[in-house]
PDB file of N, CA and C in Angstrom:
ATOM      1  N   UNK A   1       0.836  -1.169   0.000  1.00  0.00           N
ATOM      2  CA  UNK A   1       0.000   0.000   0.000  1.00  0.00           C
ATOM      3  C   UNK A   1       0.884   1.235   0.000  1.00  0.00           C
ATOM      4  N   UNK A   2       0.704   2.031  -1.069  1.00  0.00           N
ATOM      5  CA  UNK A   2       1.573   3.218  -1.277  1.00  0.00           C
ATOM      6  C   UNK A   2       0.736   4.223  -0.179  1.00  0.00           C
ATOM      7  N   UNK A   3       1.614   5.119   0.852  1.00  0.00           N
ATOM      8  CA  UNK A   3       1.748   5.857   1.483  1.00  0.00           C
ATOM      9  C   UNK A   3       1.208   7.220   0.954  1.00  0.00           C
ATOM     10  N   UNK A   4       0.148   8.269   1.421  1.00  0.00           N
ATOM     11  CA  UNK A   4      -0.023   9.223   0.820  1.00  0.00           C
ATOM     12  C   UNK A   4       1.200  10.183   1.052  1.00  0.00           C
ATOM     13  N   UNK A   5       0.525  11.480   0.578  1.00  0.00           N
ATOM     14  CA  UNK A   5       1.867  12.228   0.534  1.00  0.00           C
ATOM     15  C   UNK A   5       2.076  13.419   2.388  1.00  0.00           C
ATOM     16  N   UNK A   6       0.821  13.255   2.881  1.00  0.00           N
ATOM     17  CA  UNK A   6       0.534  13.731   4.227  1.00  0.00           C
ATOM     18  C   UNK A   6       1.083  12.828   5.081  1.00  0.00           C
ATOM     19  N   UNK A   7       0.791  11.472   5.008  1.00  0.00           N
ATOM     20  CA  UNK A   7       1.556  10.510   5.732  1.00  0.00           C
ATOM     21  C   UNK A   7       2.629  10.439   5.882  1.00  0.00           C
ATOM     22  N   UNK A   8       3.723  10.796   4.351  1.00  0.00           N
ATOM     23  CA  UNK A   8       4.692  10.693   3.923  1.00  0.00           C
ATOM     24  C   UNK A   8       5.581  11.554   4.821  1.00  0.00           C
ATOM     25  N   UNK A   9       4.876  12.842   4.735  1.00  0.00           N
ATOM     26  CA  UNK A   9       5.871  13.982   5.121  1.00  0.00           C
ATOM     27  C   UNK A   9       5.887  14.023   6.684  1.00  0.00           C
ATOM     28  N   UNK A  10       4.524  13.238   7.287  1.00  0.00           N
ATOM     29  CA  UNK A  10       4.729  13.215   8.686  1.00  0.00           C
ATOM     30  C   UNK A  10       5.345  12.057   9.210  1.00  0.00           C
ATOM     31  N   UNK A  11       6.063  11.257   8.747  1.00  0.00           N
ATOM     32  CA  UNK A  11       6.759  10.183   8.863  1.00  0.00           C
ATOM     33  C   UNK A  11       8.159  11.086   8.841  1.00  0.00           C
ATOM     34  N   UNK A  12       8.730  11.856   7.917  1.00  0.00           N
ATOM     35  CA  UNK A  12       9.685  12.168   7.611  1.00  0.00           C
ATOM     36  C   UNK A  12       9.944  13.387   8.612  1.00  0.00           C
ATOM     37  N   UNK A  13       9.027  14.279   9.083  1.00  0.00           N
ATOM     38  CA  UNK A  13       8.750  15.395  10.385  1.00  0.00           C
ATOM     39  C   UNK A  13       9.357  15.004  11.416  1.00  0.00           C
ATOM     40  N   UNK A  14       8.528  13.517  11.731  1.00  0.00           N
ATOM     41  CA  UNK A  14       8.930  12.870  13.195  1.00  0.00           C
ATOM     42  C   UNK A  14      10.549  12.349  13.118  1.00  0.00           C
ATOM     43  N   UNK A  15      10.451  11.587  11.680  1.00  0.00           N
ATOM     44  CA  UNK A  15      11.984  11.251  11.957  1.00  0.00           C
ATOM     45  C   UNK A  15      13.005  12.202  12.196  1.00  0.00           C
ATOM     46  N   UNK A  16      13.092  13.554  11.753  1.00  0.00           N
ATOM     47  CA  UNK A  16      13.857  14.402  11.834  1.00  0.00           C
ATOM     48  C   UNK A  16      13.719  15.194  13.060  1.00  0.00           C
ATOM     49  N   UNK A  17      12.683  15.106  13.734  1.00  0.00           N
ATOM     50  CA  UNK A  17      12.097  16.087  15.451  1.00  0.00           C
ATOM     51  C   UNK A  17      12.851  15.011  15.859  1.00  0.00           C
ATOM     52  N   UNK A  18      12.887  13.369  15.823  1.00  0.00           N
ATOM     53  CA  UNK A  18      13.321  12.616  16.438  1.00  0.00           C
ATOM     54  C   UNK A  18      14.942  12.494  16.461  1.00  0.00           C
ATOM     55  N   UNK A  19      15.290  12.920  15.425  1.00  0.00           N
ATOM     56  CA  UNK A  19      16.922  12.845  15.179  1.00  0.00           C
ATOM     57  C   UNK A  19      17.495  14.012  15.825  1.00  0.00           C
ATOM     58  N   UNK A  20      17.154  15.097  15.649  1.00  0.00           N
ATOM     59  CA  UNK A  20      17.460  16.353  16.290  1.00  0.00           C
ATOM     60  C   UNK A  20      17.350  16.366  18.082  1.00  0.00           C
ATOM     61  N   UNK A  21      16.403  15.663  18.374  1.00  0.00           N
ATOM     62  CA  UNK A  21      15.816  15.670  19.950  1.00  0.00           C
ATOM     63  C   UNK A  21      17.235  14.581  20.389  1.00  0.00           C
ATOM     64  N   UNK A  22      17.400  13.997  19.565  1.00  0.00           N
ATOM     65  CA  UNK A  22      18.202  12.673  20.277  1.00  0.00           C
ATOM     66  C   UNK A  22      19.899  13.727  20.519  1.00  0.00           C
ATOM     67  N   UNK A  23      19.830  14.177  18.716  1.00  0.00           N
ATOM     68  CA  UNK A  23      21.643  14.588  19.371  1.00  0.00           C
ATOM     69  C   UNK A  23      21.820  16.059  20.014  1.00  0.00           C
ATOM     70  N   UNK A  24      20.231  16.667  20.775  1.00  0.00           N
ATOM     71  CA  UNK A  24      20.902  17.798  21.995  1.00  0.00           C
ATOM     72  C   UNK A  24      20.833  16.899  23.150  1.00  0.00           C
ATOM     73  N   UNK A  25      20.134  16.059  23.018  1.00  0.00           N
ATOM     74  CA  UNK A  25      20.199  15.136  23.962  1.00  0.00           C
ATOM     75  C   UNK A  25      21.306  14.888  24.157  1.00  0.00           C
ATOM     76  N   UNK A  26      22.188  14.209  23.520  1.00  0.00           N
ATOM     77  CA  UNK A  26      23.364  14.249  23.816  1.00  0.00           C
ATOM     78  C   UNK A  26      24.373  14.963  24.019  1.00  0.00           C
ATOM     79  N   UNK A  27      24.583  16.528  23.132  1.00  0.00           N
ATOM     80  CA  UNK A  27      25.336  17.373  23.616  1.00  0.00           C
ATOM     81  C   UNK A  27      24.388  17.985  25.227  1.00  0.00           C
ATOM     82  N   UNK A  28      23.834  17.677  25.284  1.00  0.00           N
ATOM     83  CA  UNK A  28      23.588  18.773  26.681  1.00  0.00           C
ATOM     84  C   UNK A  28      24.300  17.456  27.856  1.00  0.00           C
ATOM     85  N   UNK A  29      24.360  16.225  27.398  1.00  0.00           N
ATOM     86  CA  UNK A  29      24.956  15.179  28.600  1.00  0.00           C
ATOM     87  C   UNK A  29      26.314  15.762  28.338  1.00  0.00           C
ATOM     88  N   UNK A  30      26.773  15.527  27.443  1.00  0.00           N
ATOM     89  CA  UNK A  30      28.395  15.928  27.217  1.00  0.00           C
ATOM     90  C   UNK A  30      28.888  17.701  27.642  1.00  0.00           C
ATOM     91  N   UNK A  31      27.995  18.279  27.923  1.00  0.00           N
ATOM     92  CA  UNK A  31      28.031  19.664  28.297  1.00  0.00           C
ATOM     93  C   UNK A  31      28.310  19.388  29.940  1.00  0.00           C
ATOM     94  N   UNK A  32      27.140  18.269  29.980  1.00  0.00           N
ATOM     95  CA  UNK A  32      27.065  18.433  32.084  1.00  0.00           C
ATOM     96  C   UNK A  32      28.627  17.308  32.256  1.00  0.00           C
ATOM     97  N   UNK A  33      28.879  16.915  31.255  1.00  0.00           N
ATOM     98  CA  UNK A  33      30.022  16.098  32.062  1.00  0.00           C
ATOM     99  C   UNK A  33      31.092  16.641  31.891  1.00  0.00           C
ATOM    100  N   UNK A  34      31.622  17.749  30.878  1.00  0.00           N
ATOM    101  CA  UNK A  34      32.448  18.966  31.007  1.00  0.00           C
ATOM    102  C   UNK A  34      32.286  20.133  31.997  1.00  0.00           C
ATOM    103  N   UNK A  35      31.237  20.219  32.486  1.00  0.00           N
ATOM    104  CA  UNK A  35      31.100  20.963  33.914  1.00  0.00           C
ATOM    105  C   UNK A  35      31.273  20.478  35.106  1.00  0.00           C
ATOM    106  N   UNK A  36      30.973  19.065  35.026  1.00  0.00           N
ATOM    107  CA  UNK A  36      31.426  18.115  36.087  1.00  0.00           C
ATOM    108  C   UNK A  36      32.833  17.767  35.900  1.00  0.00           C
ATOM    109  N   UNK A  37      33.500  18.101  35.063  1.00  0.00           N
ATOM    110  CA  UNK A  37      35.095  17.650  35.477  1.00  0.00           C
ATOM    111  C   UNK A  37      35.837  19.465  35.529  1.00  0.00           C
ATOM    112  N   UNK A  38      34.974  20.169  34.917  1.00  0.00           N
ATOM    113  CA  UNK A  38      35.824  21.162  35.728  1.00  0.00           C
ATOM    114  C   UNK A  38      35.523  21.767  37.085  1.00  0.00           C
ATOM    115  N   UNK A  39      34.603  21.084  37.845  1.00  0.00           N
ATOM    116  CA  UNK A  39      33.834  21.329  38.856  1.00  0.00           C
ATOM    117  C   UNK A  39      35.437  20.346  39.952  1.00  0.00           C
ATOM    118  N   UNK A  40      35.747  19.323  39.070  1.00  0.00           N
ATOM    119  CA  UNK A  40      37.046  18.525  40.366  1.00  0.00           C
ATOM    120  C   UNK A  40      38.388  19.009  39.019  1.00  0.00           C
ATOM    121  N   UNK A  41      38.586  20.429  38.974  1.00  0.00           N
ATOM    122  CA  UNK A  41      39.292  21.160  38.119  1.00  0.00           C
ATOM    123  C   UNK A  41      40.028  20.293  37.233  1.00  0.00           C
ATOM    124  N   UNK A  42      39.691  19.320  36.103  1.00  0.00           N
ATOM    125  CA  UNK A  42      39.979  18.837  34.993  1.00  0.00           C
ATOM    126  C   UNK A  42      39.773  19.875  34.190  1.00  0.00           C
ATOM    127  N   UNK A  43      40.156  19.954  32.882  1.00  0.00           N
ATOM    128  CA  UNK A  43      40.687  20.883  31.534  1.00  0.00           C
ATOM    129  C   UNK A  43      39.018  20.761  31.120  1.00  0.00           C
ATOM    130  N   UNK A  44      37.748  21.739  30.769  1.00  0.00           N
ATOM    131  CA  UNK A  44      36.710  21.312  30.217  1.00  0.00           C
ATOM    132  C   UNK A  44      36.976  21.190  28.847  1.00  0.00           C
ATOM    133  N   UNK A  45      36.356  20.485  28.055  1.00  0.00           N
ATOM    134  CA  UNK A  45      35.868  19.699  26.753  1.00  0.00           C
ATOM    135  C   UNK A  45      35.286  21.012  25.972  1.00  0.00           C
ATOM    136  N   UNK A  46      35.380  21.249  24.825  1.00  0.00           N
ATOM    137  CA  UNK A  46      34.994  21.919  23.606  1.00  0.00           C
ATOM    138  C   UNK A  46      33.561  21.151  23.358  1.00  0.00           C
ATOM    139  N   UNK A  47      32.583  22.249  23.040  1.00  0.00           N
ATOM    140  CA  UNK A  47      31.170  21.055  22.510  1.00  0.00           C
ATOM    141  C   UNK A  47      31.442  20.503  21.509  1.00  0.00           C
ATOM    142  N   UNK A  48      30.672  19.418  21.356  1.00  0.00           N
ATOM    143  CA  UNK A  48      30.982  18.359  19.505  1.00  0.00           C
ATOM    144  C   UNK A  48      30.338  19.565  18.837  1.00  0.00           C
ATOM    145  N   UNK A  49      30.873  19.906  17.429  1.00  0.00           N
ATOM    146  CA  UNK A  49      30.449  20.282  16.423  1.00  0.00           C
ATOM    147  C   UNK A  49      29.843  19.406  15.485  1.00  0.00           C
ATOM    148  N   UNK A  50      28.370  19.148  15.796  1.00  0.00           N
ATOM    149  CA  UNK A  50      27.671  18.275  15.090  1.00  0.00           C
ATOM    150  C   UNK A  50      27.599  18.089  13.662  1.00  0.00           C
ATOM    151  N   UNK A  51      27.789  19.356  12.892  1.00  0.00           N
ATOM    152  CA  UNK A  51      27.508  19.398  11.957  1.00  0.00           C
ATOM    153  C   UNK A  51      28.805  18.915  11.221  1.00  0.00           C
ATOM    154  N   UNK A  52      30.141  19.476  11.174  1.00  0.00           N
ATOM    155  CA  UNK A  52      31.595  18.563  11.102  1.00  0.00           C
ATOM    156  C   UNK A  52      31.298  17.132  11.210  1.00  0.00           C
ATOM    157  N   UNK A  53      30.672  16.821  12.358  1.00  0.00           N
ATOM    158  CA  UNK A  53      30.881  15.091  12.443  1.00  0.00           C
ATOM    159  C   UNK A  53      30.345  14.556  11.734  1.00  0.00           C
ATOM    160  N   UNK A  54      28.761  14.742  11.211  1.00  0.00           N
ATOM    161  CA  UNK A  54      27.615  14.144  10.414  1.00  0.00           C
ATOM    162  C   UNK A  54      28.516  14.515   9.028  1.00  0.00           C
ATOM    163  N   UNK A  55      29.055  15.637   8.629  1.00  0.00           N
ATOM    164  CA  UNK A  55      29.840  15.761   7.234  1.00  0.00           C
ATOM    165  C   UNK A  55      30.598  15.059   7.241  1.00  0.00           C
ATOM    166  N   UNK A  56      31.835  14.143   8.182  1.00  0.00           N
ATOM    167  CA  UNK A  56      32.528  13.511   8.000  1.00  0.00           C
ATOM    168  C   UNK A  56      31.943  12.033   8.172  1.00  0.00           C
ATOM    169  N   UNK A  57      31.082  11.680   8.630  1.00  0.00           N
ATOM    170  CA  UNK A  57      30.362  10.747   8.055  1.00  0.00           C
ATOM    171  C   UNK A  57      29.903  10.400   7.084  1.00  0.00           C
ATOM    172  N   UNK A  58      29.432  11.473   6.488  1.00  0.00           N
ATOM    173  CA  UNK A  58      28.557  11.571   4.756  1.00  0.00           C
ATOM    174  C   UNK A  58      29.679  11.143   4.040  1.00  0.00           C
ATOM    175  N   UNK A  59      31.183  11.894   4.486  1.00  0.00           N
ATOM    176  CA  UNK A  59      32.531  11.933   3.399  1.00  0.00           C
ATOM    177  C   UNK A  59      32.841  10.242   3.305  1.00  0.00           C
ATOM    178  N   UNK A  60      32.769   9.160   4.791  1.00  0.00           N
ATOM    179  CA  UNK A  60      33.046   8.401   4.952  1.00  0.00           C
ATOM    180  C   UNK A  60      32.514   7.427   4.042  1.00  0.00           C
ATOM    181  N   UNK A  61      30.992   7.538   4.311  1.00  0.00           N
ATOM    182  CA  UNK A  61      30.351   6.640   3.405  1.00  0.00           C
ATOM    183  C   UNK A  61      30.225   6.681   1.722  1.00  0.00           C
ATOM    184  N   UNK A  62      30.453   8.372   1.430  1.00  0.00           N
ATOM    185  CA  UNK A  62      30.657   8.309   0.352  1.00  0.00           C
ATOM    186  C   UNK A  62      31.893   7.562  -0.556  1.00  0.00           C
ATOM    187  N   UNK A  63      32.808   7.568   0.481  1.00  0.00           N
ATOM    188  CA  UNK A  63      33.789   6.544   0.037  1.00  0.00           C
ATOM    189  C   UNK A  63      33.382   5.550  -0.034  1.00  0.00           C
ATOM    190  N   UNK A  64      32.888   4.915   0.963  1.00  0.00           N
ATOM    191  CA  UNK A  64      32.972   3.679   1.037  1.00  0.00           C
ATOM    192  C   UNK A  64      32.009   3.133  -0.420  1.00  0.00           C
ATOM    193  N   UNK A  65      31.188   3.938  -0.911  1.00  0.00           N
ATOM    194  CA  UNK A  65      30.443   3.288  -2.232  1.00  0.00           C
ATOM    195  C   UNK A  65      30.564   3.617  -3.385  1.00  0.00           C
ATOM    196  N   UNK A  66      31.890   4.374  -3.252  1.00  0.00           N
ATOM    197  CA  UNK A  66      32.511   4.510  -4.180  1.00  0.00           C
ATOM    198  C   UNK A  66      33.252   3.522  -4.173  1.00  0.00           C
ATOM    199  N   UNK A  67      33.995   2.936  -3.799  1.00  0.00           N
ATOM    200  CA  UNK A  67      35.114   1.908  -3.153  1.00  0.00           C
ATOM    201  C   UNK A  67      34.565   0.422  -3.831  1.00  0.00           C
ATOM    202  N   UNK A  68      33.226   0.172  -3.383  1.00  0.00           N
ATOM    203  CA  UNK A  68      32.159  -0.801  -3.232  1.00  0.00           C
ATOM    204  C   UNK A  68      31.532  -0.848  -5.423  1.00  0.00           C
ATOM    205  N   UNK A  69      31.376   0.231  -5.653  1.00  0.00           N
ATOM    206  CA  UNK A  69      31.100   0.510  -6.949  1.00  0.00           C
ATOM    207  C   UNK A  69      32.517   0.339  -8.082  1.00  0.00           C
ATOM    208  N   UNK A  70      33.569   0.595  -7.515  1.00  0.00           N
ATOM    209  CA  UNK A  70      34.704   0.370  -8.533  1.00  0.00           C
ATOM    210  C   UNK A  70      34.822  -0.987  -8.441  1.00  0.00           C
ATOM    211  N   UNK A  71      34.921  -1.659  -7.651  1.00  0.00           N
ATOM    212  CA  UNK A  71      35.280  -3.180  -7.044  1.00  0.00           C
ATOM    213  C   UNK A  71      33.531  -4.114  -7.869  1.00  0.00           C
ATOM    214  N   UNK A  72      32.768  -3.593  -8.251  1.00  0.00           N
ATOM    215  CA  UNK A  72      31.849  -4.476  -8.884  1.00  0.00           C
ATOM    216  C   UNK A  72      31.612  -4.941 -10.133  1.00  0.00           C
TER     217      UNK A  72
END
């Protein structure tokens, strides 16, 4: 059963509210545990630059099917 196009886009809404919710989720843990080590004076942590990492992921995989495509 093909999916309308309202369905479609609210499938694709949630996945992305859902992807976004997950990684402040995670920088705000990685925020409190850089306040917690300079709280017992450890060096604090730089935030992840999310957007760098997800690009070097994209770069990664784009290799990799490129890699995967010459080799077939």
């Amino acid at each position: 059963m093909k999916a309308t196009k309202p369905q479609l886009m609210a499938a694709l809404s949630a996945a992305i509210q859902a992807y976004l919710a997950d990684e402040e989720a995670v920088l705000q843990q990685q925020q409190a545990i850089s306040l917690g080590l300079a709280a017992f004076g450890g060096p604090p942590s730089p935030p992840v630059n999310l957007w760098a990492l997800s690009g070097r992921q994209e770069s990664m995989q784009l290799r990799l099917l490129m890699q995967r495509r010459s080799f077939r």
